[in-house]
Protein backbone atom coordinates (compact mmCIF):
# COMPACT_ATOMS: atom_id res chain seq x y z
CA UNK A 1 0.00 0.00 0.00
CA UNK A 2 2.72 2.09 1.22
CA UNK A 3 4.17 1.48 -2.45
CA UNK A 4 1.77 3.87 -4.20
CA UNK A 5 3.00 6.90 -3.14
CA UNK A 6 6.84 6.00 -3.23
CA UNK A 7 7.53 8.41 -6.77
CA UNK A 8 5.16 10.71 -5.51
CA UNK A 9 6.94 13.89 -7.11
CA UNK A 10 8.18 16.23 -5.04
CA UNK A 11 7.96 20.42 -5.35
CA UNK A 12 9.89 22.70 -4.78
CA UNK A 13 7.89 26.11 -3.32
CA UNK A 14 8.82 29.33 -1.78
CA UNK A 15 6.86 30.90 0.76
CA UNK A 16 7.49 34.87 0.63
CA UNK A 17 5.09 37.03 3.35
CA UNK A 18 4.67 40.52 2.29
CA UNK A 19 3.17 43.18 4.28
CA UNK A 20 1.69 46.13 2.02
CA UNK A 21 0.65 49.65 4.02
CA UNK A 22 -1.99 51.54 3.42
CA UNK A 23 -1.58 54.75 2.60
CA UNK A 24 -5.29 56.22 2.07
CA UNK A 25 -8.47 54.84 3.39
CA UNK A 26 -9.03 52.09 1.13
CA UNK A 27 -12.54 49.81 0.53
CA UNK A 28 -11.22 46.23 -0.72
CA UNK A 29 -13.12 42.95 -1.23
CA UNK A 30 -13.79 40.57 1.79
CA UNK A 31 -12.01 37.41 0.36
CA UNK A 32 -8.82 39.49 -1.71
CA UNK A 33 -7.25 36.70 -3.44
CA UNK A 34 -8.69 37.58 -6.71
CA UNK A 35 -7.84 41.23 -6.34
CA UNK A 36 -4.37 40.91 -5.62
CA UNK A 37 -3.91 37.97 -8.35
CA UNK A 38 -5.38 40.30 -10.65
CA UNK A 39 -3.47 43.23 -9.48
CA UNK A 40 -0.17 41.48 -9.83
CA UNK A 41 -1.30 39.86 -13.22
CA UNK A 42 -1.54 43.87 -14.75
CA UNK A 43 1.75 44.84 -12.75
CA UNK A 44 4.28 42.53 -13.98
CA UNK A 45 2.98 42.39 -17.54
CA UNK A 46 3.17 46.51 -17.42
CA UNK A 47 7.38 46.06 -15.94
CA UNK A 48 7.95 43.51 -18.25
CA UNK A 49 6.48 42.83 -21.75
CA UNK A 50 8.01 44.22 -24.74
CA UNK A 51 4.96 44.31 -27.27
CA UNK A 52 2.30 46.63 -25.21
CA UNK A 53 -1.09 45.37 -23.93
CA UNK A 54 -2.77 45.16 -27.77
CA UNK A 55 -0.34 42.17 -28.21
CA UNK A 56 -2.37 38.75 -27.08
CA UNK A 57 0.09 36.50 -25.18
CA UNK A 58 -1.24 33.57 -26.82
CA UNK A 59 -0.07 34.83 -30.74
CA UNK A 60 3.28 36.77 -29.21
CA UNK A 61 6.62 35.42 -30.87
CA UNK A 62 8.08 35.91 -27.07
CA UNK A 63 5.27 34.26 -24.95
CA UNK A 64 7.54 31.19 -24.71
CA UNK A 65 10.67 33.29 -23.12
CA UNK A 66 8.52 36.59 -21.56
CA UNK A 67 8.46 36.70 -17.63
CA UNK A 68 4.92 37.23 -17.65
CA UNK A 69 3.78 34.05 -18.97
CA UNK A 70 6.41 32.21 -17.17
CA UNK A 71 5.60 33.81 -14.34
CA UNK A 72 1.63 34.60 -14.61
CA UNK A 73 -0.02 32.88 -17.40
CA UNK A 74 2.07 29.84 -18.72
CA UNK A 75 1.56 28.45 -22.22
CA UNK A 76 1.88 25.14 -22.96
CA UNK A 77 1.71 24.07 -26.41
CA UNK A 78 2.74 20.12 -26.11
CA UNK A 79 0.68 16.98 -26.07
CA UNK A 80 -0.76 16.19 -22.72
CA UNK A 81 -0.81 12.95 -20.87
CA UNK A 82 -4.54 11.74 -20.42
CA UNK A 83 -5.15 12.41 -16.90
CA UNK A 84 -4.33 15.98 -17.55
CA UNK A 85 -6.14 16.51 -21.14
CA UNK A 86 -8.72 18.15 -19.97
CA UNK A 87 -7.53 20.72 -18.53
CA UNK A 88 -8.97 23.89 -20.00
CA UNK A 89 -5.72 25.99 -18.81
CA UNK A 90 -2.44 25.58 -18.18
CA UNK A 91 -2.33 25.44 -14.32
CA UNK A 92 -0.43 28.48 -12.92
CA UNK A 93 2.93 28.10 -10.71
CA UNK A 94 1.65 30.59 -7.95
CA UNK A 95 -1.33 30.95 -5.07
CA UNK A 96 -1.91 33.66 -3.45
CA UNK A 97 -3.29 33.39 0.53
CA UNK A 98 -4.44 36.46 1.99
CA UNK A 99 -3.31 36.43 5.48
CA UNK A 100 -2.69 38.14 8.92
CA UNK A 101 -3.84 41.47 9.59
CA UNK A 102 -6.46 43.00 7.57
CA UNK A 103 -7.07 39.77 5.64
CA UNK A 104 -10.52 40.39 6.44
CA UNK A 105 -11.70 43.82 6.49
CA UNK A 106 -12.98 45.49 4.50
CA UNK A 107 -12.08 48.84 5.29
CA UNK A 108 -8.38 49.78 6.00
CA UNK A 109 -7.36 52.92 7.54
CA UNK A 110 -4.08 54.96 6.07
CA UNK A 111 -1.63 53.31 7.86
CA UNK A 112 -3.40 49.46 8.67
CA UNK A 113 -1.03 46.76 7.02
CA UNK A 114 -2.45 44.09 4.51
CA UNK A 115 -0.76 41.40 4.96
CA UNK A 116 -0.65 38.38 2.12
CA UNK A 117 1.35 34.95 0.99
CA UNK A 118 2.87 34.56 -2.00
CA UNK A 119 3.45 30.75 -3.10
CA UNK A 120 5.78 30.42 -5.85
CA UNK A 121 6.28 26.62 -7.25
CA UNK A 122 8.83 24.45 -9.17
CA UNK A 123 10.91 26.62 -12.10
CA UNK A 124 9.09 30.00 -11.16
CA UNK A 125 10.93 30.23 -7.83
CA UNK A 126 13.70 31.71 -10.17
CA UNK A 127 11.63 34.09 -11.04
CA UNK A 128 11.15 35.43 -6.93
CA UNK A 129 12.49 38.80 -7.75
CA UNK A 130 9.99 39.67 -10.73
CA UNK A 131 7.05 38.22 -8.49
CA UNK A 132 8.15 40.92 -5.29
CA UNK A 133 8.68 44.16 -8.33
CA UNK A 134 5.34 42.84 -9.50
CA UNK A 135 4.14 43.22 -6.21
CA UNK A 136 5.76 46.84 -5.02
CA UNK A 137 3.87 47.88 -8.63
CA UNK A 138 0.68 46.59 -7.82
CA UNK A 139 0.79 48.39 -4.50
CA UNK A 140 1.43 51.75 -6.12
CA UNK A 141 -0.61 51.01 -8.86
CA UNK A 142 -3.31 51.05 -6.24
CA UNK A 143 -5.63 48.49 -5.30
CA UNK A 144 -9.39 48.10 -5.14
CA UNK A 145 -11.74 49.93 -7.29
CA UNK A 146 -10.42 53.44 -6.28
CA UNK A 147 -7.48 52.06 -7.00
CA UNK A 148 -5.82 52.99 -3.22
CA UNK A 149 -1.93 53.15 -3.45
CA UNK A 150 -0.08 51.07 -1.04
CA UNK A 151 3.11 50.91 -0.59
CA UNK A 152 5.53 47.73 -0.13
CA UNK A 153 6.91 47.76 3.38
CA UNK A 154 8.09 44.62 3.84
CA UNK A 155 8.67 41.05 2.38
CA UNK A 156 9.47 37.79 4.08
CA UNK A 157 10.81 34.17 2.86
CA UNK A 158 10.64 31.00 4.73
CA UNK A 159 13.65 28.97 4.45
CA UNK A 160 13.77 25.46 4.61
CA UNK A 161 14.34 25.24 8.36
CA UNK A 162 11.15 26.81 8.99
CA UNK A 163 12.79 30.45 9.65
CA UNK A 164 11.81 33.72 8.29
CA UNK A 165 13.83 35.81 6.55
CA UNK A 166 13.69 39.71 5.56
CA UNK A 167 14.29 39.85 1.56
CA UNK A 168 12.91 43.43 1.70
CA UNK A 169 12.65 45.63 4.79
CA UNK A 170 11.15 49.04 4.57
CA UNK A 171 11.60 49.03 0.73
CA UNK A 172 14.68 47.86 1.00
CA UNK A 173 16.33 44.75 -0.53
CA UNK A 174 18.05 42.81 2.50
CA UNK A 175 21.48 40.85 0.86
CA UNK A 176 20.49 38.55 -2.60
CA UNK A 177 16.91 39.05 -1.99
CA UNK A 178 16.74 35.16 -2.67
CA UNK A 179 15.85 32.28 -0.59
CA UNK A 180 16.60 28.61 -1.49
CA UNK A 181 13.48 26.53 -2.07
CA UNK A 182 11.39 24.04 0.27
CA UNK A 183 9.23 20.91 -0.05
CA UNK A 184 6.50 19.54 1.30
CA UNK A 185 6.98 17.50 4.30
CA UNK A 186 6.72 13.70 4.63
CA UNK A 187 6.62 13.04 8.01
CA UNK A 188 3.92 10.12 9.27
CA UNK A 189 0.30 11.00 10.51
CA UNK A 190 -0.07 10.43 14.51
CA UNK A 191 -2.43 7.57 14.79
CA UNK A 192 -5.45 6.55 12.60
CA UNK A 193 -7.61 9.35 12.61
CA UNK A 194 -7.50 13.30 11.13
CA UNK A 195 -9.38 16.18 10.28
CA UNK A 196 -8.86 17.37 7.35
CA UNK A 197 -10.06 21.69 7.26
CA UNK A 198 -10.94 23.25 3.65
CA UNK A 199 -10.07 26.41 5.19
CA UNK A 200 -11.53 28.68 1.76
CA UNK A 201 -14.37 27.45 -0.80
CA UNK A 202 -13.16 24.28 -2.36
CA UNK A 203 -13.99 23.88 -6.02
CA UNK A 204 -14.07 19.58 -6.64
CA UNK A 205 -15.66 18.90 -10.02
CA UNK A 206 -17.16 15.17 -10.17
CA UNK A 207 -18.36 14.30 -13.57
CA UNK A 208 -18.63 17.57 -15.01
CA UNK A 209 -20.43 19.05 -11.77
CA UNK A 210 -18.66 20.83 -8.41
CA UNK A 211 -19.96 19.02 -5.35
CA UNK A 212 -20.91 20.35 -2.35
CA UNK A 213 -19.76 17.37 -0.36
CA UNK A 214 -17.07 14.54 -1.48
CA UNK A 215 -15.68 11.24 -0.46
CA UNK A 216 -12.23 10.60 0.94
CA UNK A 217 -12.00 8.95 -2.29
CA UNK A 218 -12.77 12.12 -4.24
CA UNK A 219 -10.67 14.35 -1.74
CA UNK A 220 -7.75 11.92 -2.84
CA UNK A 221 -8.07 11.81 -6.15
CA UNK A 222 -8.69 15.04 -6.62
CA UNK A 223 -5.34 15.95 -4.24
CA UNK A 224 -3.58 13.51 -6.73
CA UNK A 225 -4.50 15.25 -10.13
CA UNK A 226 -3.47 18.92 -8.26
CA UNK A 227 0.11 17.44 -6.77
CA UNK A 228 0.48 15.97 -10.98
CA UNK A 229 -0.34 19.31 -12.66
CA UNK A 230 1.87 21.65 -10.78
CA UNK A 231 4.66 18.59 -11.17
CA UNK A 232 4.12 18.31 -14.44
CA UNK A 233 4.18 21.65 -15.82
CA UNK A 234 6.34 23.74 -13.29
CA UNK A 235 8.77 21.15 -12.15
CA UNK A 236 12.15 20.71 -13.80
CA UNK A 237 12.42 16.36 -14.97
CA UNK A 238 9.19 15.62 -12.39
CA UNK A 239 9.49 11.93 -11.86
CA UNK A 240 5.75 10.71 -11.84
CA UNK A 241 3.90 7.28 -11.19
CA UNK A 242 0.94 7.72 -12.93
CA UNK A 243 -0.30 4.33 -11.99
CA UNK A 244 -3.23 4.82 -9.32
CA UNK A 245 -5.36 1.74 -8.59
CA UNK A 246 -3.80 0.75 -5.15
CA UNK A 247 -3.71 4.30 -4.07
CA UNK A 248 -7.48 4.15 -5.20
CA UNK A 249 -8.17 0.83 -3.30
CA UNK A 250 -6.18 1.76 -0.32
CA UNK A 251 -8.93 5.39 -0.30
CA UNK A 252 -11.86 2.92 -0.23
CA UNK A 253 -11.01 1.49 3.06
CA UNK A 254 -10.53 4.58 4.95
CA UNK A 255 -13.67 5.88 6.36
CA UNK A 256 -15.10 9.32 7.01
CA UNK A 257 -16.59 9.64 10.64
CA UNK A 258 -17.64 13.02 10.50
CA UNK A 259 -18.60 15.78 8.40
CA UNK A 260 -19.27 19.42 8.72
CA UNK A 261 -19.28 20.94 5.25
CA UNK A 262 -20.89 23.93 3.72
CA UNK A 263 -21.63 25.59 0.73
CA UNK A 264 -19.46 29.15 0.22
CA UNK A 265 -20.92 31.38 -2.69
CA UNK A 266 -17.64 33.70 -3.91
CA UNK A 267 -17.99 36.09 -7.10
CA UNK A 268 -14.62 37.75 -9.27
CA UNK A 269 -14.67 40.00 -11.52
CA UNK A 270 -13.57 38.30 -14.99
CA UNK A 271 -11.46 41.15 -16.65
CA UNK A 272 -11.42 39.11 -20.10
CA UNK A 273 -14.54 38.09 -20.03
CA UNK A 274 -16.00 41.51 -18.89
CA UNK A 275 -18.54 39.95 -16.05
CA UNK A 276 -19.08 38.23 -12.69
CA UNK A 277 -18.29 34.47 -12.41
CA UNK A 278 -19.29 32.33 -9.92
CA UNK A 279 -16.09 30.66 -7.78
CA UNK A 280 -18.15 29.20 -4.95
CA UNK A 281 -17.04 25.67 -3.40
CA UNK A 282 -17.74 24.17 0.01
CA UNK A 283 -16.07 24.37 3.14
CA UNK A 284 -15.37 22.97 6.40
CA UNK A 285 -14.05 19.81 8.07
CA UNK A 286 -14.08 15.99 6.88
CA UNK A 287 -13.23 13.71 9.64
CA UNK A 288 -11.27 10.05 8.48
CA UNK A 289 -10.31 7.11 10.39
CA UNK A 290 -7.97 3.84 9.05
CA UNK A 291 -4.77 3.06 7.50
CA UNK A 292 -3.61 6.72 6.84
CA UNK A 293 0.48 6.02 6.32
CA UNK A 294 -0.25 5.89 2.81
CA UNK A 295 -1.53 9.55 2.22
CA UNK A 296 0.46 11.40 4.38
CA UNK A 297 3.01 12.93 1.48
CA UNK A 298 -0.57 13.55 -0.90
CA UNK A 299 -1.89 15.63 2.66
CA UNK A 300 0.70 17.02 3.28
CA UNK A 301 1.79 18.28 -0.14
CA UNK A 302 -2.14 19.02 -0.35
CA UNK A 303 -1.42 21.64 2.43
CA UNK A 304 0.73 23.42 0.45
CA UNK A 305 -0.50 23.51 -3.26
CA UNK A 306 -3.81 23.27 -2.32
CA UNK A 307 -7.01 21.65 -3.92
CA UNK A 308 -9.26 21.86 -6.30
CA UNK A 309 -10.00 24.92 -9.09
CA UNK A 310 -9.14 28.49 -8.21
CA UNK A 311 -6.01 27.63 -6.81
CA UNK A 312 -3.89 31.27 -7.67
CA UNK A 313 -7.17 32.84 -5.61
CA UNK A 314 -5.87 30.58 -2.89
CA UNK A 315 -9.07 28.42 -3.24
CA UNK A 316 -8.93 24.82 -1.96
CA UNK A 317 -6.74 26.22 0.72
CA UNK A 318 -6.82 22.34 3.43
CA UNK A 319 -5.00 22.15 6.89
CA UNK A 320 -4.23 18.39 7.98
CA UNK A 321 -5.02 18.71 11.42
């Protein structure tokens, strides 16, 4: 049983923590992870593209070497092994989890701090400095619909130990500015039992249609096809078993004991698209019991790149608890 998840691939991420400050009274969105996506989406491809905002990325002779699709919107133009072929996008290398103070207010005061995660996987973690200028533009850019400046005070990576260290203090660049990757840990669940917390809506889609509740089955597979796209796409050589009938099997037998799920209803903006779309998913706490040695890389790797669709929101955000 233990066998299935042997080649599970493992990704590299980078964890940087940056701290904007307000600097007029600003109204922003409850749940902000579309905002800033879309905010740093506009920023970096304003620093950084050479052909000006009439030229689509998808038709641009550079969108194979340009920063912004490395970095934001990746293009992939190669055959696709079946479990990913229907994908309707290429999966992007980055979440972002709005955190810490004023992750929930509405209103911030000139002065409060917004405080926000930036998850950078696999080959895009050489792209760390472009994400944080993309980020200091956003903020003076302004954010919001009255477009509020901010202004980049500070900016945080986690290092592989666990530690935190300044890459940028009080708009300042602190040594390289880089940080050396981490992965997702391995370590063994305690016991037989766990809770596993969708912490923001959780978008599964089972046979065409997103659920409002799911199996541990589902949950697993569903971890499994995330874990696969960002290894496929974003890491360098990802070695990948894509044989998964006794991980299947081994799901089956584990049983969920308790569950406490509900439904989330979350609009964005769709820039492209020019209207309001839908991004709702459930969340909560699923409670398993059995033979969990098996899964914990998948939950713990699930932790980090999260679940589901609407990942760069930070949707599908889960805590193994």
């Amino acid at each position: 049983m233990t066998e299935a998840l042997v080649s599970l691939p493992r990704i590299p991420y980078l964890r940087l923590r940056l701290t904007l400050r307000a600097q007029q009274r600003a109204t922003l969105p409850v749940y902000k992870g579309s905002m800033l996506r879309g905010a740093f989406g506009h920023a970096l491809r304003k620093a950084v593209c050479l052909m000006g905002p009439e030229q689509p990325c998808e038709s641009c002779l550079l969108r194979h070497s340009c920063y912004h699709t490395k970095l934001f919107e990746p293009i992939y133009e190669e055959a696709l092994p079946p479990l990913l072929a229907d994908l309707p996008i290429t999966p992007r290398a980055y979440i972002f989890e709005p955190a810490g103070p004023g992750c929930d207010a509405r209103r911030l005061e000139a002065g409060d701090p917004l405080e926000f995660d930036l998850l950078l996987f696999g080959k895009v973690i050489d792209l760390q400095l472009y994400a944080m200028l993309a980020c200091e533009r956003m903020a003076v850019n302004g954010l919001g619909r009255n477009r509020v400046p901010f202004r980049l005070e500070r900016a945080l990576a986690r290092a592989p130990d666990g530690t935190w260290k300044a890459v940028l203090e009080d708009g300042r660049m602190r040594g390289r500015g880089t940080t050396r990757p981490s992965f997702p840990a391995a370590e063994p669940l305690p016991g037989h039992r766990a809770t596993l917390r969708f912490l923001t809506p959780t978008r599964l889609r089972v046979e065409d249609d997103h659920v409002e509740t799911a199996t541990f089955p589902q949950i697993v597979e569903a971890m499994v096809r995330r874990v696969f796209e960002v290894a496929w796409f974003h890491v360098r050589e990802p070695e990948i078993d894509w044989r998964l009938t006794t991980l299947a099997t081994a799901a089956q037998a584990v049983k969920v004991t308790g569950m406490d799920l509900r439904w989330h209803d979350w609009e964005r903006y769709n820039a492209h698209q020019h209207t309001l779309m839908n991004m709702g998913g459930f969340m909560g706490t699923v409670e398993v019991e059995g033979d969990l040695t098996p899964f914990a890389p998948l939950l713990r790797a699930a932790e980090i790149v999260h679940v589901g669709r609407g990942t760069p929101f930070g949707l599908g955000r889960v805590e193994v608890v």
